[in-house]
C-alpha atoms as a PDB file:
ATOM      1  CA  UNK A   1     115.695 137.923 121.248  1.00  0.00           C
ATOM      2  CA  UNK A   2     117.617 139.248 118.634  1.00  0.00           C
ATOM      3  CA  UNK A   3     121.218 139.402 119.222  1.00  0.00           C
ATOM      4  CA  UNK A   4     123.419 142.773 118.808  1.00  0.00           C
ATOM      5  CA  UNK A   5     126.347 142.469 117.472  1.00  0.00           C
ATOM      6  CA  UNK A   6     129.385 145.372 117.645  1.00  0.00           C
ATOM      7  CA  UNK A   7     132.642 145.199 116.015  1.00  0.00           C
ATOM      8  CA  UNK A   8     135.078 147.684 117.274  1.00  0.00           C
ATOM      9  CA  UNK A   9     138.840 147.270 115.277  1.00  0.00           C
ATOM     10  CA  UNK A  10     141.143 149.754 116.273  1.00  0.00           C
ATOM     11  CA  UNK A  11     142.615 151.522 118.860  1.00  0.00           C
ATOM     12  CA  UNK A  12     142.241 155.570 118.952  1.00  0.00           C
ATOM     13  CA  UNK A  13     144.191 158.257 120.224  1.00  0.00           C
ATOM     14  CA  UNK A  14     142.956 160.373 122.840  1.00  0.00           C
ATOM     15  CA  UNK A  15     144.832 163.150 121.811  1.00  0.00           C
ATOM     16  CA  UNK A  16     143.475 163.206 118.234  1.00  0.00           C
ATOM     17  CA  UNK A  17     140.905 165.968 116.350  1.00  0.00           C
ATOM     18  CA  UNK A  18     137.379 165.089 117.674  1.00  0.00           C
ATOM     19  CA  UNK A  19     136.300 165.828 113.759  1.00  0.00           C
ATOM     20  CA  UNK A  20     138.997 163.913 111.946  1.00  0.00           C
ATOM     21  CA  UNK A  21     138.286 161.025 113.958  1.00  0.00           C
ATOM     22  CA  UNK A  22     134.264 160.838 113.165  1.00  0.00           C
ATOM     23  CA  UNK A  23     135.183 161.566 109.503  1.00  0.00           C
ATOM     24  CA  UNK A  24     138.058 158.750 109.412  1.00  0.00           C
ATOM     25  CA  UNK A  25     134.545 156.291 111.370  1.00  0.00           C
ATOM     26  CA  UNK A  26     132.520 153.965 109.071  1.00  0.00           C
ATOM     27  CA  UNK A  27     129.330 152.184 110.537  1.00  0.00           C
ATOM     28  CA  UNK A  28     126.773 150.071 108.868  1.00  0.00           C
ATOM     29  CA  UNK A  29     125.115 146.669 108.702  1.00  0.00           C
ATOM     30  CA  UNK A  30     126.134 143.242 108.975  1.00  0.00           C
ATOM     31  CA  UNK A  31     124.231 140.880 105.913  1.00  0.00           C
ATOM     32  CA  UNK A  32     122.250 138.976 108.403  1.00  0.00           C
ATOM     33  CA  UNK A  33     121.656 141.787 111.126  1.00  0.00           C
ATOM     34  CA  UNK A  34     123.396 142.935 114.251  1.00  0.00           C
ATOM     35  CA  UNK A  35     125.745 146.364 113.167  1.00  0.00           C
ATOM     36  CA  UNK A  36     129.555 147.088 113.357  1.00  0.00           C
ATOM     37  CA  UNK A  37     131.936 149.931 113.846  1.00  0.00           C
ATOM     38  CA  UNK A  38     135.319 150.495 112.275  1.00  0.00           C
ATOM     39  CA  UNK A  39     137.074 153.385 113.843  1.00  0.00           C
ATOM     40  CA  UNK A  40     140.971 153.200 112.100  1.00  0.00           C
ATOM     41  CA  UNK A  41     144.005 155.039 113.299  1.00  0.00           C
ATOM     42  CA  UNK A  42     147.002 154.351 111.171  1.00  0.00           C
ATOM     43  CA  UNK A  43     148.964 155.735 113.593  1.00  0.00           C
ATOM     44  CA  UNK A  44     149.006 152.421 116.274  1.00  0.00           C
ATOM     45  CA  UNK A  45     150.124 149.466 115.343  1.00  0.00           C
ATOM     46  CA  UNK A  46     147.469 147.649 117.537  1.00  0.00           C
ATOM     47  CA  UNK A  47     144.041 146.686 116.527  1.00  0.00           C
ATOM     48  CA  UNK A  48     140.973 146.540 119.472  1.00  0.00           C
ATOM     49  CA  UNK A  49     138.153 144.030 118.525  1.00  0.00           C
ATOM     50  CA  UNK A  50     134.796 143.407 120.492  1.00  0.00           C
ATOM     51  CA  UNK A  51     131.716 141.367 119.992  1.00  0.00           C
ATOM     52  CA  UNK A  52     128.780 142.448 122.452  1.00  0.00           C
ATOM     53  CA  UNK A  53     125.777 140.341 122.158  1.00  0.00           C
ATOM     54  CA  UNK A  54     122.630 140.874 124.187  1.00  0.00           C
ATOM     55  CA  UNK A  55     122.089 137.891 126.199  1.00  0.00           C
ATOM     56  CA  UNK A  56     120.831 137.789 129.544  1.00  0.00           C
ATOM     57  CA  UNK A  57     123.440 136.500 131.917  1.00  0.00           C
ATOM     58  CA  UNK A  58     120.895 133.942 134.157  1.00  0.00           C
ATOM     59  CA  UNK A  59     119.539 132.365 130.771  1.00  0.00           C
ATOM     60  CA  UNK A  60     116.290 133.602 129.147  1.00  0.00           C
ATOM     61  CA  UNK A  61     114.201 131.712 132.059  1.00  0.00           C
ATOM     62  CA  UNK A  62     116.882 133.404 134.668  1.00  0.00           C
ATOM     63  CA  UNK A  63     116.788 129.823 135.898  1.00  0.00           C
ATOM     64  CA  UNK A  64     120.618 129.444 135.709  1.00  0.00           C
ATOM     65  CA  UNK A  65     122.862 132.274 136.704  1.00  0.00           C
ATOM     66  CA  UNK A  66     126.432 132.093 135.382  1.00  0.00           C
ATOM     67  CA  UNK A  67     125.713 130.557 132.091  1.00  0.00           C
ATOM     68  CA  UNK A  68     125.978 133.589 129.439  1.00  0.00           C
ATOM     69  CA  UNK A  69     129.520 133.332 130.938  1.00  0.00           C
ATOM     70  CA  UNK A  70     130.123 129.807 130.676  1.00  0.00           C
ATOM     71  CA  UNK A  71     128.954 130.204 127.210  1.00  0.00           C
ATOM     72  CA  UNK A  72     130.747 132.666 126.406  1.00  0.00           C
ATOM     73  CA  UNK A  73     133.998 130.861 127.938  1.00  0.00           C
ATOM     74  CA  UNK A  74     133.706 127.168 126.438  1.00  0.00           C
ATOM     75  CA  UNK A  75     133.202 129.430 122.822  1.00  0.00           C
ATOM     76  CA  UNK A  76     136.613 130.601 123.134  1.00  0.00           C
ATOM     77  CA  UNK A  77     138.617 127.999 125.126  1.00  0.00           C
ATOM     78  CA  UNK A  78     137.044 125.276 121.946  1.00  0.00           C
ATOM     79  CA  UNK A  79     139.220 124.295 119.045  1.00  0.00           C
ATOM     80  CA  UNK A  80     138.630 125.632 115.650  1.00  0.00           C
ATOM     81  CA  UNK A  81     139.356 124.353 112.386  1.00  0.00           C
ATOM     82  CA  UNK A  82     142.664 125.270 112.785  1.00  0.00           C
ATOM     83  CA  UNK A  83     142.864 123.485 116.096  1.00  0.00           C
ATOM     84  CA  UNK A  84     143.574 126.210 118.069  1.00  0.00           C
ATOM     85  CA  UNK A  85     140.884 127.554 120.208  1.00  0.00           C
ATOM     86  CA  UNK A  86     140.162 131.416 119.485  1.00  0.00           C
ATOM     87  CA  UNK A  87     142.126 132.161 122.966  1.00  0.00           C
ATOM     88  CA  UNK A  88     144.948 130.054 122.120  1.00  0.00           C
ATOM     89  CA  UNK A  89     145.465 132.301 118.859  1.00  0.00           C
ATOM     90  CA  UNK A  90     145.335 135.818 120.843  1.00  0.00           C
ATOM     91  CA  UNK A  91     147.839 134.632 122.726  1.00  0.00           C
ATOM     92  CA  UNK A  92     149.893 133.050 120.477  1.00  0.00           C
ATOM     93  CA  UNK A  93     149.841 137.017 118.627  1.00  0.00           C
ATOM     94  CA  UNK A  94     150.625 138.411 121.889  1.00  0.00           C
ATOM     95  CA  UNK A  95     147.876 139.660 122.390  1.00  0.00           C
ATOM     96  CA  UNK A  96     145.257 140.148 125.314  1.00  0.00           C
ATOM     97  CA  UNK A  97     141.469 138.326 125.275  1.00  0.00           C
ATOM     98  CA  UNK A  98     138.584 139.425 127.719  1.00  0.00           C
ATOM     99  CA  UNK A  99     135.274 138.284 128.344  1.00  0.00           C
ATOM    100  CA  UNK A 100     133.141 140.863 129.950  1.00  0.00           C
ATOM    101  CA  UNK A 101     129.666 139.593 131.280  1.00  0.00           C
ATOM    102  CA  UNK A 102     126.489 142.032 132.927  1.00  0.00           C
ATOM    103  CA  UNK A 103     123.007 141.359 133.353  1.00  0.00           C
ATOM    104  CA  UNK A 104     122.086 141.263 130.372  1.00  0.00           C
ATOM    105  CA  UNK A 105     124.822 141.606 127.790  1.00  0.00           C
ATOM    106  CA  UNK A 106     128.311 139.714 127.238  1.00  0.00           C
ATOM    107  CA  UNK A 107     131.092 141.158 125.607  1.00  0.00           C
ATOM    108  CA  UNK A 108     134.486 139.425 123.750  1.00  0.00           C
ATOM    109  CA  UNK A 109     137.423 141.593 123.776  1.00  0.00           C
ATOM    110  CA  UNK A 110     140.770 140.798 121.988  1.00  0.00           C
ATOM    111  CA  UNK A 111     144.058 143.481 121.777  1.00  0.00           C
ATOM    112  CA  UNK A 112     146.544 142.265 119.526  1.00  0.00           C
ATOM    113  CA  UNK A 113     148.953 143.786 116.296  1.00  0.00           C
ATOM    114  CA  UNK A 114     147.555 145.150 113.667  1.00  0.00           C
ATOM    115  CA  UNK A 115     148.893 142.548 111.483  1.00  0.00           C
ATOM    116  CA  UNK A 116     147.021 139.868 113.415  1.00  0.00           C
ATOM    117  CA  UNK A 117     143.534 141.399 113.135  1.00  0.00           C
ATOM    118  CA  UNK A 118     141.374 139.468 110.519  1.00  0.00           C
ATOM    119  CA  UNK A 119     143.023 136.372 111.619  1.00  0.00           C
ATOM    120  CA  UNK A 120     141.195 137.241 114.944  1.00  0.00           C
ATOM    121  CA  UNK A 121     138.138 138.882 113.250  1.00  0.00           C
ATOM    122  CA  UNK A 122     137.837 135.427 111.145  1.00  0.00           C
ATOM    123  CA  UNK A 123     138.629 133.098 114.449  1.00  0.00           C
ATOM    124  CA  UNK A 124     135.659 135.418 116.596  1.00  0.00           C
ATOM    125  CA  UNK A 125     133.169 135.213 114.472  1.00  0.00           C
ATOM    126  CA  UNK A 126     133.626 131.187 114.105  1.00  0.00           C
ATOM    127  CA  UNK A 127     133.680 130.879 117.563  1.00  0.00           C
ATOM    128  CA  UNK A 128     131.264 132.797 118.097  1.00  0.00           C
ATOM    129  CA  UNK A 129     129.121 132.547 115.019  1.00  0.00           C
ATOM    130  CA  UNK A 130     129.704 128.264 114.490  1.00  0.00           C
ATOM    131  CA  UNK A 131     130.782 127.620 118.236  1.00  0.00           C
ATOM    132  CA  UNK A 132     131.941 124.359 118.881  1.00  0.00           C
ATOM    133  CA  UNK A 133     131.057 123.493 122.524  1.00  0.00           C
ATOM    134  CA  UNK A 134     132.133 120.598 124.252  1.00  0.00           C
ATOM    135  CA  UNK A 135     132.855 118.619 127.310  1.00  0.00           C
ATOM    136  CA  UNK A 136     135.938 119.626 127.877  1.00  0.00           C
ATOM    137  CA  UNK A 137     135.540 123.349 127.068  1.00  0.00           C
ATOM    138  CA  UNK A 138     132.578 123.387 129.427  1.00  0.00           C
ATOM    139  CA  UNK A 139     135.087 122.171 132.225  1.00  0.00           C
ATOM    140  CA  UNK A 140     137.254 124.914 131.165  1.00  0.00           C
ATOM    141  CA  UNK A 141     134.913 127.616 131.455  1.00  0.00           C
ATOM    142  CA  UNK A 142     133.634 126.049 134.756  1.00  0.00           C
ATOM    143  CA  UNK A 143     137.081 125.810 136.351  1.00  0.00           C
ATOM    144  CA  UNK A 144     137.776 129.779 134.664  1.00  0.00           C
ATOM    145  CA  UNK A 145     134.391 130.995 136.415  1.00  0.00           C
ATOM    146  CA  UNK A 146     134.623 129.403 139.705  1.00  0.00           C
ATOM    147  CA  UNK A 147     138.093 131.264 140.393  1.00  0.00           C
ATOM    148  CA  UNK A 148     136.025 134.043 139.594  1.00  0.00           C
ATOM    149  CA  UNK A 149     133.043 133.262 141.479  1.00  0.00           C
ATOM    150  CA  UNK A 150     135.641 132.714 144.680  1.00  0.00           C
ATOM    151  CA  UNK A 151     137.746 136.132 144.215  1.00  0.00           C
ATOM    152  CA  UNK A 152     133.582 137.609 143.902  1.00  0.00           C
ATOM    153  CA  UNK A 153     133.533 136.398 147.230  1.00  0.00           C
ATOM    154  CA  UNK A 154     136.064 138.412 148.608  1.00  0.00           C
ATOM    155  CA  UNK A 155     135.148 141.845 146.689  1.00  0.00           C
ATOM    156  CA  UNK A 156     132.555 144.006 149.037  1.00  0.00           C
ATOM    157  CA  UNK A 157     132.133 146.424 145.879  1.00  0.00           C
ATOM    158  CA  UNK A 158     131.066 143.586 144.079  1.00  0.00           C
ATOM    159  CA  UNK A 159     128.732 142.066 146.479  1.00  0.00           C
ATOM    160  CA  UNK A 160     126.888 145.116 147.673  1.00  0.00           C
ATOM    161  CA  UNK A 161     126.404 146.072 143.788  1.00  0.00           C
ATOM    162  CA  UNK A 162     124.819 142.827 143.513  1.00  0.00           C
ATOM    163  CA  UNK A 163     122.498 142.762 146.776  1.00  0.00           C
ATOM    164  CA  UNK A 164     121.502 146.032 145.902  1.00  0.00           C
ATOM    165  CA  UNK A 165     120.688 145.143 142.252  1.00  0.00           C
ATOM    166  CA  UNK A 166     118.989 142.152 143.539  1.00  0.00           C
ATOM    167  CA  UNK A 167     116.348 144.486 145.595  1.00  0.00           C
ATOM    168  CA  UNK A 168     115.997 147.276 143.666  1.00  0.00           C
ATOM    169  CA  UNK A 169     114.798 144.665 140.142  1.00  0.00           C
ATOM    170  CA  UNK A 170     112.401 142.131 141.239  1.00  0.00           C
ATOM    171  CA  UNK A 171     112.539 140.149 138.189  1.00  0.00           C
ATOM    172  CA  UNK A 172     114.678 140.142 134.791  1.00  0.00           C
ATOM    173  CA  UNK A 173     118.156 139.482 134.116  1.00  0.00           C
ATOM    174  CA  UNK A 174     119.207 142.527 136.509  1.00  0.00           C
ATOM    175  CA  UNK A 175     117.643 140.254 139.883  1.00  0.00           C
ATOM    176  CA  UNK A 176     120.504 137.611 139.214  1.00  0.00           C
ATOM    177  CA  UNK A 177     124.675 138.366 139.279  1.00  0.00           C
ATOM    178  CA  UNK A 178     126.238 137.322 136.446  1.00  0.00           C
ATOM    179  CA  UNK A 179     128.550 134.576 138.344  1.00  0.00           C
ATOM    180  CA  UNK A 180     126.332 133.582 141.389  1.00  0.00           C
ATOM    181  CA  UNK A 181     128.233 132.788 144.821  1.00  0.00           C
ATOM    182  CA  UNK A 182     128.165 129.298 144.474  1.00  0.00           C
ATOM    183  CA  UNK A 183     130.760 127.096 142.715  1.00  0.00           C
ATOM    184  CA  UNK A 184     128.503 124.120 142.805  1.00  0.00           C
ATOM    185  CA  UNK A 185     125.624 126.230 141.409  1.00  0.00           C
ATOM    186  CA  UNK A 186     127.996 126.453 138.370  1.00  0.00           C
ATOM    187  CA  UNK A 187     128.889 123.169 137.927  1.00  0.00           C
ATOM    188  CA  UNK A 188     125.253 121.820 138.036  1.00  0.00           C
ATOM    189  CA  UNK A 189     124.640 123.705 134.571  1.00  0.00           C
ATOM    190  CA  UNK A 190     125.036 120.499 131.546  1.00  0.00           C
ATOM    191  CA  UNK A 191     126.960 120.787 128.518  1.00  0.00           C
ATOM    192  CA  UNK A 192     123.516 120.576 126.783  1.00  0.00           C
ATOM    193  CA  UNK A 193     122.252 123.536 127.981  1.00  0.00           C
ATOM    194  CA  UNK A 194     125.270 125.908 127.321  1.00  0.00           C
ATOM    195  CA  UNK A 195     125.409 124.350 124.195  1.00  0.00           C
ATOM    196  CA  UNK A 196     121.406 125.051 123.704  1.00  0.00           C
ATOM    197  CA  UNK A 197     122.367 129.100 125.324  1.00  0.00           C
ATOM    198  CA  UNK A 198     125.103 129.548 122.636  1.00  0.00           C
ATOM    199  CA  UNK A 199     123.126 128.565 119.729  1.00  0.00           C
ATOM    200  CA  UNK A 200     120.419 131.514 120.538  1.00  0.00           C
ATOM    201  CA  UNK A 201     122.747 134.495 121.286  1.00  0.00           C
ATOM    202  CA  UNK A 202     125.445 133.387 119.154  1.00  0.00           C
ATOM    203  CA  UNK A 203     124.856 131.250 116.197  1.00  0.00           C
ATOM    204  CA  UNK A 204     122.088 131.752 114.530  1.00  0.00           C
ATOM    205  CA  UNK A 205     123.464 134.694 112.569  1.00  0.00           C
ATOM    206  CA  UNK A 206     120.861 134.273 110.007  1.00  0.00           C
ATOM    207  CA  UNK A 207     118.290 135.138 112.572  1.00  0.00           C
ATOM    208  CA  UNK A 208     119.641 138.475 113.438  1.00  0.00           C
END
């Protein structure tokens, strides 16, 4: 499956012209696949970055609910060359990282100065791009989704969307929540196969 990839580095005025901000928009390619966006507005001093890949959130045999997001957790809790992890160096800006996952797409988030961004841009796409997954990062994305999983528990929006999603697909990423309502069903997931789940919708940039 190939993976698409969206940057997104700015943050835009509601208020502004409709047609000066498509004029001031540049999209195109990324060398190995996948596409970005640039939508500037030297106006804020803030810059918005996301990476969305398509990746189902159950695995591709939907055998193992909750592991796009562990994936996509250990990526950014594990240290870079630098030896801070990619959340570690958000923070450290002042800024503000999210991890949205769905059925079947994940998205990385990141607010922070404007000064700030391609330090971030360059720490994403390692993590994301070369991610270093280990032990303990796995044990930080399964402590990180299991608060999660419990505060699921205790949302009825949340748990009737995913009942009803559960009988209206019979099959495919959409039958299975992205965090399933067991902590132990989290847990049970080894390092080896989040590690094996990142290296298909995140690493292999050359396959895009």
């Amino acid at each position: 499956m190939r993976a698409a990839v969206l940057f997104v580095c700015a943050v835009l005025l509601a208020a502004a012209p409709c047609n000066a901000l498509q004029s001031m928009q540049q999209r195109g390619a990324l060398p190995h696949g996948g596409s970005y966006v640039l939508d500037p507005d030297p106006t804020i001093g803030a810059a918005a970055i996301d990476l969305w890949f398509r990746a189902p959130g159950a695995g591709y045999d939907n055998d193992a609910p909750g592991i796009s997001r562990l994936a996509a957790t250990a990526a950014a809790a594990a240290p870079l060359a630098s030896g801070k992890s990619l959340v570690e160096l958000v923070h450290s800006t002042g800024g503000v990282f999210s991890i949205d996952v769905y059925p079947d797409i994940v998205g990385i988030g990141a607010v922070v100065p404007s000064s700030a961004a391609r330090r971030v841009v360059a720490a994403m796409t390692a993590a994301y791009f070369a991610p270093t997954i280990d032990d303990a990062s796995v044990k930080t994305a399964q402590r990180d989704a299991a608060v999660l999983a419990v505060q699921q528990r205790y949302s009825a929006d949340q748990t009737l969307h995913d009942l009803l999603f559960k009988q209206i697909f019979s099959s495919g990423p959409a039958h299975y929540p992205p965090l399933p309502d067991s902590v132990s069903a989290l847990t049970k997931i080894p390092t080896t196969d989040i590690q094996a789940f990142a290296s298909a919708p995140f690493a292999p940039i050359t396959r895009f």
